[in-house]
PDB file of N, CA and C in Angstrom:
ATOM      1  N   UNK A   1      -5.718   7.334 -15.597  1.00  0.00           N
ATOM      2  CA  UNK A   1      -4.472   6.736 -15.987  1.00  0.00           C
ATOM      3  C   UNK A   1      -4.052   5.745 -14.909  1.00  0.00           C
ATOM      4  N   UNK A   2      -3.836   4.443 -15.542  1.00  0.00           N
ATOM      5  CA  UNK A   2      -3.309   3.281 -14.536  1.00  0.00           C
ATOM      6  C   UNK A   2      -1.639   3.587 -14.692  1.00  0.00           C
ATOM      7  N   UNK A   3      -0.957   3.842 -13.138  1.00  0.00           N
ATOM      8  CA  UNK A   3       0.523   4.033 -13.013  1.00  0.00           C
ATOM      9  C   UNK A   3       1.027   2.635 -13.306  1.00  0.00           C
ATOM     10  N   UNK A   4       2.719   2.497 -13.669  1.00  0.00           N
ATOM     11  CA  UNK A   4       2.820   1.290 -13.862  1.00  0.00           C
ATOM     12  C   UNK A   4       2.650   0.554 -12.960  1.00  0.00           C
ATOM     13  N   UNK A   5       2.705  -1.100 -13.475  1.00  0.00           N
ATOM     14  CA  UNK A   5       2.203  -2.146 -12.084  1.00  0.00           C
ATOM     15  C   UNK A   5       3.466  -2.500 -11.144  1.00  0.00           C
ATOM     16  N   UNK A   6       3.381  -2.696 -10.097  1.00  0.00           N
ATOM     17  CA  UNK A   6       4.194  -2.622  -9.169  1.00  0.00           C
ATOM     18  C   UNK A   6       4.672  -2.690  -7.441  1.00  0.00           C
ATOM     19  N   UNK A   7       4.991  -1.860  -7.074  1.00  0.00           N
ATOM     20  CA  UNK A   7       5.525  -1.835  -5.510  1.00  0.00           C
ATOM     21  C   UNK A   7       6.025  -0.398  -5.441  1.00  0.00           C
ATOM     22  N   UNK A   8       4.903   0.469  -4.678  1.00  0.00           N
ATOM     23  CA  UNK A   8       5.678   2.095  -4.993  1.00  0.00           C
ATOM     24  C   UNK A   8       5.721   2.218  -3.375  1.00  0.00           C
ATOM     25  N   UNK A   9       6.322   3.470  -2.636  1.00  0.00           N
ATOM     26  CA  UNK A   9       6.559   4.072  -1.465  1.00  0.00           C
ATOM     27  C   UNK A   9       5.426   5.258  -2.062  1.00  0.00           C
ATOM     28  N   UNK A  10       4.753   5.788  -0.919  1.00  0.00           N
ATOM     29  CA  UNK A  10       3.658   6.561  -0.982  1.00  0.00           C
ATOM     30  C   UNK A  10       3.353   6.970   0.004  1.00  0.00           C
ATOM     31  N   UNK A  11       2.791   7.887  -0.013  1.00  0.00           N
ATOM     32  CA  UNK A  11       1.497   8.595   1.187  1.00  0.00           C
ATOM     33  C   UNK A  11       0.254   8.185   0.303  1.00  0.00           C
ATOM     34  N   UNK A  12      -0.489   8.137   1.735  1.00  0.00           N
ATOM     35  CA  UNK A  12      -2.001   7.605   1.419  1.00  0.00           C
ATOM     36  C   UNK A  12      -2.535   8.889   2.516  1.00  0.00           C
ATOM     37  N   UNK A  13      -3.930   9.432   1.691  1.00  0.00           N
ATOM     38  CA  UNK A  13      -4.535  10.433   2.515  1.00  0.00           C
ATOM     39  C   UNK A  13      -5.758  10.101   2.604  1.00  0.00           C
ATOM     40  N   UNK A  14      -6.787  10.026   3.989  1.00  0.00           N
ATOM     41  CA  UNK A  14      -7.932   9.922   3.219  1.00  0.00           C
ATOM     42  C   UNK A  14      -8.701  10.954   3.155  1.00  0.00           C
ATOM     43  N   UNK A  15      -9.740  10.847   2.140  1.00  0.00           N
ATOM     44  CA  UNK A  15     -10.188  12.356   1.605  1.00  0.00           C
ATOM     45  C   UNK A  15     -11.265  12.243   2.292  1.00  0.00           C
ATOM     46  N   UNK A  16     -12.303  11.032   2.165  1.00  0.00           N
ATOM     47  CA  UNK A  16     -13.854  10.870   2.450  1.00  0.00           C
ATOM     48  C   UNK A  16     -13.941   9.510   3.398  1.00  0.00           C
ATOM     49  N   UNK A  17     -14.190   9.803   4.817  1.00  0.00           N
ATOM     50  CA  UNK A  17     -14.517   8.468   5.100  1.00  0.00           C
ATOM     51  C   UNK A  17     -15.755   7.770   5.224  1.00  0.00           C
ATOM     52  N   UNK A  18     -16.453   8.174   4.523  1.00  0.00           N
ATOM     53  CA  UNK A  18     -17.749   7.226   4.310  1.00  0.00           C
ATOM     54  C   UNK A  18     -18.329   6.359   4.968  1.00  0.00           C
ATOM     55  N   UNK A  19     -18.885   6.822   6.456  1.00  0.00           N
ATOM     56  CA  UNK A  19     -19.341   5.745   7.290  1.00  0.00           C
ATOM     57  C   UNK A  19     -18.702   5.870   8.018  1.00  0.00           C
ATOM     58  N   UNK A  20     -17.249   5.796   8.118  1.00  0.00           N
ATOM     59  CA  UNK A  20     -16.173   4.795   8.866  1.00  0.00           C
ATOM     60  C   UNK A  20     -15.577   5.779  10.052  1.00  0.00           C
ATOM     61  N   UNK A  21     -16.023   5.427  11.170  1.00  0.00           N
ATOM     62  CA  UNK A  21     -15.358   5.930  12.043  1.00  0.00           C
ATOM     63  C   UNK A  21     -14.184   6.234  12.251  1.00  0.00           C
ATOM     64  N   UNK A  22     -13.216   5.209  12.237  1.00  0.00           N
ATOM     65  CA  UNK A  22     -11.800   4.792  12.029  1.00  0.00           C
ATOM     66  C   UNK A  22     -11.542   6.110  11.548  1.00  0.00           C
ATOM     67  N   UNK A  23     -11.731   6.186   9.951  1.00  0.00           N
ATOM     68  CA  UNK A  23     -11.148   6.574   9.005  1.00  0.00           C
ATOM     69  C   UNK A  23     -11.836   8.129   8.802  1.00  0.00           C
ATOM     70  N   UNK A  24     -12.623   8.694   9.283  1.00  0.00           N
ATOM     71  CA  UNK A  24     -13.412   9.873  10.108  1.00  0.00           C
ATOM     72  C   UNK A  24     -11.579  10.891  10.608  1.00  0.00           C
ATOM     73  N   UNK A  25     -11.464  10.431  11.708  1.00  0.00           N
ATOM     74  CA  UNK A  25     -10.440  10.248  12.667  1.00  0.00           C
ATOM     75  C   UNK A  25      -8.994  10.384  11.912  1.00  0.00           C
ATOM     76  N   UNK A  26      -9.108  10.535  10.608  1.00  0.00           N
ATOM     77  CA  UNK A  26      -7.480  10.232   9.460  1.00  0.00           C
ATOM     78  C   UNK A  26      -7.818  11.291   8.620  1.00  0.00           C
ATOM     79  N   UNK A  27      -8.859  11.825   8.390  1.00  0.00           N
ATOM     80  CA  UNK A  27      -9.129  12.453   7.089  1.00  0.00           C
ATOM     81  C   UNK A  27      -8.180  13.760   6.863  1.00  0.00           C
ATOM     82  N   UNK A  28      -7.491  13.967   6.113  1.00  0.00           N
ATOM     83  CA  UNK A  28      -6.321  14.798   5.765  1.00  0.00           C
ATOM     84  C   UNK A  28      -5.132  14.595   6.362  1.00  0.00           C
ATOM     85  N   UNK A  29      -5.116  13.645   7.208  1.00  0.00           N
ATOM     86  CA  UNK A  29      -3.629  13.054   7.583  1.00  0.00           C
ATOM     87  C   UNK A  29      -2.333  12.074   6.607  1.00  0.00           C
ATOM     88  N   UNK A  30      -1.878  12.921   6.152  1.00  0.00           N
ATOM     89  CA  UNK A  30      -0.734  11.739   5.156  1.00  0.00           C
ATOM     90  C   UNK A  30      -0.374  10.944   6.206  1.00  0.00           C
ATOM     91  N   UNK A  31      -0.728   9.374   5.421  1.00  0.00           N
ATOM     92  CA  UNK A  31       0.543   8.618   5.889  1.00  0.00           C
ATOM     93  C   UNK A  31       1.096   7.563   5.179  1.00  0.00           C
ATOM     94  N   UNK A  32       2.355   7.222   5.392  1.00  0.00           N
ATOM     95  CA  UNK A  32       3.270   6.285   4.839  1.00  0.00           C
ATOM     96  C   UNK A  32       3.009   5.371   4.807  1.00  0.00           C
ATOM     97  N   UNK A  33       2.698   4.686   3.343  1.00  0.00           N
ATOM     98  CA  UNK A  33       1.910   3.674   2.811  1.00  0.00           C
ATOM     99  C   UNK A  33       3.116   3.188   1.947  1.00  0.00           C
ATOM    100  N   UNK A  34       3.054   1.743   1.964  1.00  0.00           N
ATOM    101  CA  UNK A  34       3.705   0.627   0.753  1.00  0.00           C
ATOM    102  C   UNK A  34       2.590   0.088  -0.348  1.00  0.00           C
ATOM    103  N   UNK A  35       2.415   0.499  -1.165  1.00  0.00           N
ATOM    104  CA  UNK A  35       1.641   0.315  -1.939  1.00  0.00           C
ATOM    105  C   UNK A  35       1.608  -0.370  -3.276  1.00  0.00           C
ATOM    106  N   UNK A  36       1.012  -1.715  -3.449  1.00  0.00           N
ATOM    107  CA  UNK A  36       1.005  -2.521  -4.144  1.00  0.00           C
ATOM    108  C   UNK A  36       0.150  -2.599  -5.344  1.00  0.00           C
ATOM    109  N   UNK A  37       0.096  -2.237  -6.719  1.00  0.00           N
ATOM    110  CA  UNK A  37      -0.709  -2.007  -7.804  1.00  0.00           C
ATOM    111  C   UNK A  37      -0.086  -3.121  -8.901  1.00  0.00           C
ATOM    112  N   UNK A  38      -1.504  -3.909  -9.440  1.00  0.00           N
ATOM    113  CA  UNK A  38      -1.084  -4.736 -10.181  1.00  0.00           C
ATOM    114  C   UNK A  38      -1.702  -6.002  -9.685  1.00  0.00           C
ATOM    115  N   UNK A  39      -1.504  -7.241 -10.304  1.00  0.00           N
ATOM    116  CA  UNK A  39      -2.141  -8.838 -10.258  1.00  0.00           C
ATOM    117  C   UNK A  39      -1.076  -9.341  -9.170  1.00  0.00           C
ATOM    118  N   UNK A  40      -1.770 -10.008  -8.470  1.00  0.00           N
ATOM    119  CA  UNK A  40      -0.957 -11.005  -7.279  1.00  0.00           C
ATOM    120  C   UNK A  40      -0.771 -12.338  -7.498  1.00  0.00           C
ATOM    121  N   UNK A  41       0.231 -12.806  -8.370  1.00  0.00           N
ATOM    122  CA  UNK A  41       0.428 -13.880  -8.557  1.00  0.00           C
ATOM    123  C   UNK A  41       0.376 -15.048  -8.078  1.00  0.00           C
ATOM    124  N   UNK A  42       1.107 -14.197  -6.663  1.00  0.00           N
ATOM    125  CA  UNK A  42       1.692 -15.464  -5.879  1.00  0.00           C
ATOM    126  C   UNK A  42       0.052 -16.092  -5.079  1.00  0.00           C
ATOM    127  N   UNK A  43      -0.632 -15.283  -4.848  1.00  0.00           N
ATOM    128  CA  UNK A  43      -1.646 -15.995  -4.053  1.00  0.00           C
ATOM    129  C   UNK A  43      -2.719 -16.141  -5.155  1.00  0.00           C
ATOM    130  N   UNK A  44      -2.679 -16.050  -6.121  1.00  0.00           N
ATOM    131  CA  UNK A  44      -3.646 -16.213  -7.414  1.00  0.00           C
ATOM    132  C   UNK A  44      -4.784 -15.881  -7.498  1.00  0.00           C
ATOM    133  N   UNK A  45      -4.217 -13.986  -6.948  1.00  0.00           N
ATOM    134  CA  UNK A  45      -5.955 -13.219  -7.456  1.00  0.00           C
ATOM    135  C   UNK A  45      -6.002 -13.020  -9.289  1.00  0.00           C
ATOM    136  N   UNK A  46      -7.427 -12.620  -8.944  1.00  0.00           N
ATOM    137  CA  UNK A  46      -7.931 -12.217 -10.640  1.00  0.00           C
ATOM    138  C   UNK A  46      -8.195 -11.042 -10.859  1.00  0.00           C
ATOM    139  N   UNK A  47      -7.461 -10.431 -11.589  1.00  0.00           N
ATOM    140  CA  UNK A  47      -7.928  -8.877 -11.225  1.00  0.00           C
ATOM    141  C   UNK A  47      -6.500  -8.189 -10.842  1.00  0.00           C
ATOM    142  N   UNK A  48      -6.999  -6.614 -11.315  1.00  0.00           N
ATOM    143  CA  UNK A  48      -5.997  -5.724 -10.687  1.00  0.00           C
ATOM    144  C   UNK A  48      -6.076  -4.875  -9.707  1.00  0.00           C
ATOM    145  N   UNK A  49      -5.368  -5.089  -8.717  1.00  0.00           N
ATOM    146  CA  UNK A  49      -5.841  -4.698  -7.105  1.00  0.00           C
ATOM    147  C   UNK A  49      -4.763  -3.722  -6.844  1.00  0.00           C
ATOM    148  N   UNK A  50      -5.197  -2.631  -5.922  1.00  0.00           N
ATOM    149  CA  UNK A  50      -4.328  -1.762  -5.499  1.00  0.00           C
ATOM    150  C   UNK A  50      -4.576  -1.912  -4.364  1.00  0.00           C
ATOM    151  N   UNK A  51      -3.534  -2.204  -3.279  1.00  0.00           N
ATOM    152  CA  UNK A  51      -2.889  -2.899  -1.737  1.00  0.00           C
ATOM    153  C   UNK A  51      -2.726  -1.618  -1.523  1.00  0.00           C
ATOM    154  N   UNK A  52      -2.606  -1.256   0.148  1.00  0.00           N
ATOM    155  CA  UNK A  52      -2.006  -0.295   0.358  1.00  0.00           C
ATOM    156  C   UNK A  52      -1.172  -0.480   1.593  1.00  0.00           C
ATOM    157  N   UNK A  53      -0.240  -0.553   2.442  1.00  0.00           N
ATOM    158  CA  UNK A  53      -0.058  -1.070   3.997  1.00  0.00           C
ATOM    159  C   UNK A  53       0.717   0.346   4.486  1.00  0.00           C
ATOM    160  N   UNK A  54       0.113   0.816   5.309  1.00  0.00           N
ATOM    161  CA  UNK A  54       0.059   2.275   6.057  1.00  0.00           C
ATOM    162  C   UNK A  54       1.221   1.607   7.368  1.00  0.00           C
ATOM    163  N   UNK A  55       2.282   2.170   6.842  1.00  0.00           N
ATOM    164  CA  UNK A  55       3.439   2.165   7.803  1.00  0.00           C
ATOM    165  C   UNK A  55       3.203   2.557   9.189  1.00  0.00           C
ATOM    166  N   UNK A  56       3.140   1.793  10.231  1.00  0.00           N
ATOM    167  CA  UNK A  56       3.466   2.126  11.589  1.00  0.00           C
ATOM    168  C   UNK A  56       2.236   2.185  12.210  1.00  0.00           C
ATOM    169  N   UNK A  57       0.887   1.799  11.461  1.00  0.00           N
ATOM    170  CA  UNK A  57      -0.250   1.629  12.077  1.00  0.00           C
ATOM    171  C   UNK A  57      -0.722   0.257  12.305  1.00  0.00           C
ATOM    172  N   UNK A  58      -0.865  -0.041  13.522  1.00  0.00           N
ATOM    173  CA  UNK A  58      -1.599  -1.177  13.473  1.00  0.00           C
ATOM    174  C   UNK A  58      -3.257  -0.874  13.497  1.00  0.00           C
ATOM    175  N   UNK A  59      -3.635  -2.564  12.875  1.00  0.00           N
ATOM    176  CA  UNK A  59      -5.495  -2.416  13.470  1.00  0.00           C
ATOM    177  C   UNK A  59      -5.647  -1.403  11.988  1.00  0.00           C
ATOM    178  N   UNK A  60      -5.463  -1.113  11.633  1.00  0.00           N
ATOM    179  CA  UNK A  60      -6.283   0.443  10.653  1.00  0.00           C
ATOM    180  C   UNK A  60      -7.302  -0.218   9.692  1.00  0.00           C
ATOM    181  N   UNK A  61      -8.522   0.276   9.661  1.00  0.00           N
ATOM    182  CA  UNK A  61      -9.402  -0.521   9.203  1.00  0.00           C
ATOM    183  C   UNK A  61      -9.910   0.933   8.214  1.00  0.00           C
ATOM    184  N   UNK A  62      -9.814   1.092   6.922  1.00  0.00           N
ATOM    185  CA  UNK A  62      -9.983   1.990   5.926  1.00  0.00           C
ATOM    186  C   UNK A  62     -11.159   1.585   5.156  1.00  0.00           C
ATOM    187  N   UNK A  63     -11.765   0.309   5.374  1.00  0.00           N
ATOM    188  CA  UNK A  63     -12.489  -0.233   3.892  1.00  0.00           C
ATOM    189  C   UNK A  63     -13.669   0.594   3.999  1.00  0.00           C
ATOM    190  N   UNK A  64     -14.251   0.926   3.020  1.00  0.00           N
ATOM    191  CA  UNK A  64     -15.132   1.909   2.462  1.00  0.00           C
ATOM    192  C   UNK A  64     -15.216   2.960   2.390  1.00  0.00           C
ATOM    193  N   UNK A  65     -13.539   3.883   2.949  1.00  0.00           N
ATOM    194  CA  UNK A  65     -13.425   4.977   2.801  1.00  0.00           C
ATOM    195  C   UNK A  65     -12.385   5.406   1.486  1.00  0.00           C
ATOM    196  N   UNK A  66     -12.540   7.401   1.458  1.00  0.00           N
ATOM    197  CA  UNK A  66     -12.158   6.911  -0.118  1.00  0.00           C
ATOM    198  C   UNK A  66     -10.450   7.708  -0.076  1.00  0.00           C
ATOM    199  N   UNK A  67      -9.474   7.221  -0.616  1.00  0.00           N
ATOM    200  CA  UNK A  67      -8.124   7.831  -0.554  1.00  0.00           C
ATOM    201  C   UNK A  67      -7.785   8.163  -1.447  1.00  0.00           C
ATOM    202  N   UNK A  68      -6.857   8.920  -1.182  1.00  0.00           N
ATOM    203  CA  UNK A  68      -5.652   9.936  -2.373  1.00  0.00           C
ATOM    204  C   UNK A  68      -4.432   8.892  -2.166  1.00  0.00           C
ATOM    205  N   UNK A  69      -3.632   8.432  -3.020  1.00  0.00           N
ATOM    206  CA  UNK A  69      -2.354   8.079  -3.258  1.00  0.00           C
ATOM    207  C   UNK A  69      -1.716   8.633  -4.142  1.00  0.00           C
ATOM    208  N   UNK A  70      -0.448   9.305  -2.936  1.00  0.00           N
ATOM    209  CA  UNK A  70       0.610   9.814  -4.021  1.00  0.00           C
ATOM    210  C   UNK A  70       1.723   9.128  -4.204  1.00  0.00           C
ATOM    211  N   UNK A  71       2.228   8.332  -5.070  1.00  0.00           N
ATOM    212  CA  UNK A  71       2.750   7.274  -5.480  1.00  0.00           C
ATOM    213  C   UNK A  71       4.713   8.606  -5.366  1.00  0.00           C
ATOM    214  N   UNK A  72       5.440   8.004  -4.750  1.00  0.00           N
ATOM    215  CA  UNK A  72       6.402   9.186  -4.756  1.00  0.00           C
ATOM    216  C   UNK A  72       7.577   8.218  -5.468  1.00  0.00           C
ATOM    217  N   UNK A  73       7.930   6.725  -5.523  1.00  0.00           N
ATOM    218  CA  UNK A  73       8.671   5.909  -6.000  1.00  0.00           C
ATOM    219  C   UNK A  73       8.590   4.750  -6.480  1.00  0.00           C
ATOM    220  N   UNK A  74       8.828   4.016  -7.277  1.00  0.00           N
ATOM    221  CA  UNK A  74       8.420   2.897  -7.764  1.00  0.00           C
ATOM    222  C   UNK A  74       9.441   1.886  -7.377  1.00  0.00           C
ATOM    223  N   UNK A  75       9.662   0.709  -6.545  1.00  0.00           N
ATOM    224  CA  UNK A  75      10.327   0.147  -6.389  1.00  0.00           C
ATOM    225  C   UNK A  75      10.811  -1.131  -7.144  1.00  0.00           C
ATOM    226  N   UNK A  76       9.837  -2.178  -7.729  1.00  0.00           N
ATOM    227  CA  UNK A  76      10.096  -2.746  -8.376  1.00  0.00           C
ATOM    228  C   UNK A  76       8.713  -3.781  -9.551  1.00  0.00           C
ATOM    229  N   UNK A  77       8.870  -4.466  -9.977  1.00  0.00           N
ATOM    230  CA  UNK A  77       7.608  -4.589 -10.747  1.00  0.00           C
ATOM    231  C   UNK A  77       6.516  -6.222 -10.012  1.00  0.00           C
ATOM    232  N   UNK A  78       5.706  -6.506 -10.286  1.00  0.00           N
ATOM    233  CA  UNK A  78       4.965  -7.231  -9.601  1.00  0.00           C
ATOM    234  C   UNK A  78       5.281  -9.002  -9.673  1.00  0.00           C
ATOM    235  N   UNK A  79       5.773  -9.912  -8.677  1.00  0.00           N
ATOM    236  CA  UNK A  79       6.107 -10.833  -9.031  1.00  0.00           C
ATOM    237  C   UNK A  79       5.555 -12.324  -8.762  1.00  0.00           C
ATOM    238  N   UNK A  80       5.998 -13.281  -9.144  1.00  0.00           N
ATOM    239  CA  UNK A  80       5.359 -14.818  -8.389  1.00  0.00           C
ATOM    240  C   UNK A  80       6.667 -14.987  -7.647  1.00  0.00           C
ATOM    241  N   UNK A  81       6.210 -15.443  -6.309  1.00  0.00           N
ATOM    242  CA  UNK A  81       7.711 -15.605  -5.251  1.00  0.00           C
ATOM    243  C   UNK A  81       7.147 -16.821  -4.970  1.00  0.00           C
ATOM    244  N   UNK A  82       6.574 -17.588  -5.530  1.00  0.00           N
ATOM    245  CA  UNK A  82       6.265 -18.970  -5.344  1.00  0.00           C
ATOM    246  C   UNK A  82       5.927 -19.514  -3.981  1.00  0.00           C
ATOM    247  N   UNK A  83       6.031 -18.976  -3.185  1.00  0.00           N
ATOM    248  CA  UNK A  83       5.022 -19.125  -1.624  1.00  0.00           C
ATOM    249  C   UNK A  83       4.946 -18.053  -1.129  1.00  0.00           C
ATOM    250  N   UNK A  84       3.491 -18.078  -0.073  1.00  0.00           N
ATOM    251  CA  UNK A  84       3.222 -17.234   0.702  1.00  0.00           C
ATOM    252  C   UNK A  84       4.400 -16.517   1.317  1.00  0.00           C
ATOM    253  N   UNK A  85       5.446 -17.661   2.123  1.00  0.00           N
ATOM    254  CA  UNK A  85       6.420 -17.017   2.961  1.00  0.00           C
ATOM    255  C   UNK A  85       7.167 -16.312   2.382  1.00  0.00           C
ATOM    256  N   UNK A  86       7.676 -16.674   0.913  1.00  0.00           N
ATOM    257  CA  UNK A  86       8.666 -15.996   0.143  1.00  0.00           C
ATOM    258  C   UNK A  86       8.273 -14.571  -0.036  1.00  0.00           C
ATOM    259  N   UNK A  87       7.013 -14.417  -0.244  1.00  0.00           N
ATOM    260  CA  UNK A  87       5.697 -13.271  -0.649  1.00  0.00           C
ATOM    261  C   UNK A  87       6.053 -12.585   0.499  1.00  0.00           C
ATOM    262  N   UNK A  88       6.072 -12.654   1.669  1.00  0.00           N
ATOM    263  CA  UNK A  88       5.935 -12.136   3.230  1.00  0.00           C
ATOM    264  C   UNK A  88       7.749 -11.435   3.452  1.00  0.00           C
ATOM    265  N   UNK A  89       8.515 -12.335   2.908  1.00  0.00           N
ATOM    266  CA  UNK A  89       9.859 -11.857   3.125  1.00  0.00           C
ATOM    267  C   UNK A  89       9.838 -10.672   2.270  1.00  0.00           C
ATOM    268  N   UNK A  90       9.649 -11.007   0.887  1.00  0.00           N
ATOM    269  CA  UNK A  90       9.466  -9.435   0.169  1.00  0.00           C
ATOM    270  C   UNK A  90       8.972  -8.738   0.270  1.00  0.00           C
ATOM    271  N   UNK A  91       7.774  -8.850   1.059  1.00  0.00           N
ATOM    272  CA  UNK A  91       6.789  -7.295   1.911  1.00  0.00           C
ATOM    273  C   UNK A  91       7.774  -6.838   2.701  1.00  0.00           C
ATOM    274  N   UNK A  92       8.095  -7.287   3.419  1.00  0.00           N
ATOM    275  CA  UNK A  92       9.765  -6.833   4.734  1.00  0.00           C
ATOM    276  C   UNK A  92      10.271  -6.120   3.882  1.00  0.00           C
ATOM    277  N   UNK A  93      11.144  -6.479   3.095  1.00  0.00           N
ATOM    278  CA  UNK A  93      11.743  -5.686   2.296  1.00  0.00           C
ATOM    279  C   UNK A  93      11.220  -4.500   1.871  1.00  0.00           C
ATOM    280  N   UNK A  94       9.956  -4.774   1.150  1.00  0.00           N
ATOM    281  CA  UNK A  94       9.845  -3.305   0.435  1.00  0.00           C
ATOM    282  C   UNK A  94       9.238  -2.035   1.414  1.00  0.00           C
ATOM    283  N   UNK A  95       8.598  -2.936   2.884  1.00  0.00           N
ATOM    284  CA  UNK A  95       8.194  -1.812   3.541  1.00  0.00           C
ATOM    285  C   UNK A  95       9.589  -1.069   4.275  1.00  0.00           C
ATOM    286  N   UNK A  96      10.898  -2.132   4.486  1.00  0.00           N
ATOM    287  CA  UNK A  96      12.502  -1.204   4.945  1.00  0.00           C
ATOM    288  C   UNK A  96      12.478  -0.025   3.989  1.00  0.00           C
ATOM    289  N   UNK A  97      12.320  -0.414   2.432  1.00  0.00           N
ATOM    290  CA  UNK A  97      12.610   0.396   1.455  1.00  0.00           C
ATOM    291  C   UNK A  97      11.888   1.494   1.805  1.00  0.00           C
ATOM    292  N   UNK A  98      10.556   1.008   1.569  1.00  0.00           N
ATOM    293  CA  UNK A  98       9.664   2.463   1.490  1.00  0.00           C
ATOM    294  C   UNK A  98      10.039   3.601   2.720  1.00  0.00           C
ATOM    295  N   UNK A  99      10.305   2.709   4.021  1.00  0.00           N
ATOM    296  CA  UNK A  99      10.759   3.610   5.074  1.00  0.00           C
ATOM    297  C   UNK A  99      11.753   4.450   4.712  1.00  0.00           C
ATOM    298  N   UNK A 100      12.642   4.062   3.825  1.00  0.00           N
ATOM    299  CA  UNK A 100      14.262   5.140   3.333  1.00  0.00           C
ATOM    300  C   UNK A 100      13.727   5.750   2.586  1.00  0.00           C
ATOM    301  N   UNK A 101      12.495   5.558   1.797  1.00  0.00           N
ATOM    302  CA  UNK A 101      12.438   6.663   0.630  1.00  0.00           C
ATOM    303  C   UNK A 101      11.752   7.699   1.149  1.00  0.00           C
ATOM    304  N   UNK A 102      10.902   7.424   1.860  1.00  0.00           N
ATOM    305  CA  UNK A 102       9.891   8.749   2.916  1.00  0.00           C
ATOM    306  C   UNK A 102       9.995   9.630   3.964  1.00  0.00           C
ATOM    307  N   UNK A 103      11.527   8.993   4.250  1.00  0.00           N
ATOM    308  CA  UNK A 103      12.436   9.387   5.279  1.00  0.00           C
ATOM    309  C   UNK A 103      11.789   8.975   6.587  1.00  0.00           C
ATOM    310  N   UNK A 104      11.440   7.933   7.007  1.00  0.00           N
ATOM    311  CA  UNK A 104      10.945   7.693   7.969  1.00  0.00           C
ATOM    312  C   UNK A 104      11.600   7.269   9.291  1.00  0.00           C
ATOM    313  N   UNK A 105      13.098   7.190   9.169  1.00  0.00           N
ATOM    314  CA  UNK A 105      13.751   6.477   9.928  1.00  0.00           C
ATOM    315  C   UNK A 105      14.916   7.536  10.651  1.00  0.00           C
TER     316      UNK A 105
END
């Protein structure tokens, strides 16, 4: 089942890290993820991509390992903000948000 498309607050866990050292090093650790599901307008991908941006980590390099997302809120639905920067101001935003919904603050 595809959740609706969007901007949710989440934990991201990873289950399997496959290779990946990094991500070896995380395996059963929740963490607070902003998570983006759905088409990216604004930079004009093709396809439906699920983003994830792991709150308060820098550097985190996950690719080829495999995760659990538990999607806990849906914030709003997927949009064209007509530039990159506009795109970048609304990541700010939704990662403040996601911080209030996960209680992170």
């Amino acid at each position: 089942m595809i959740p609706r498309h969007g901007v949710f607050a989440a934990w991201m866990t990873v289950v399997d890290a496959r290779d990946n050292a990094a991500a070896a090093a995380l395996v059963g650790e929740p963490m607070a993820t902003a998570v983006s599901l759905g088409f990216n307008y604004t930079v004009g991908s093709v396809g439906l991509r699920v983003e994830g941006f792991a709150i308060d980590r820098s550097g985190l390099d996950l690719y080829g390992a495999e995760v659990a997302l538990d999607l806990v809120q849906w914030r709003r639905p997927m949009l064209d903000f007509g530039s990159v920067e506009a795109l970048i101001d609304a990541l700010h935003g939704d990662v403040a948000w996601c911080r209030d919904v996960l209680h992170l603050d």
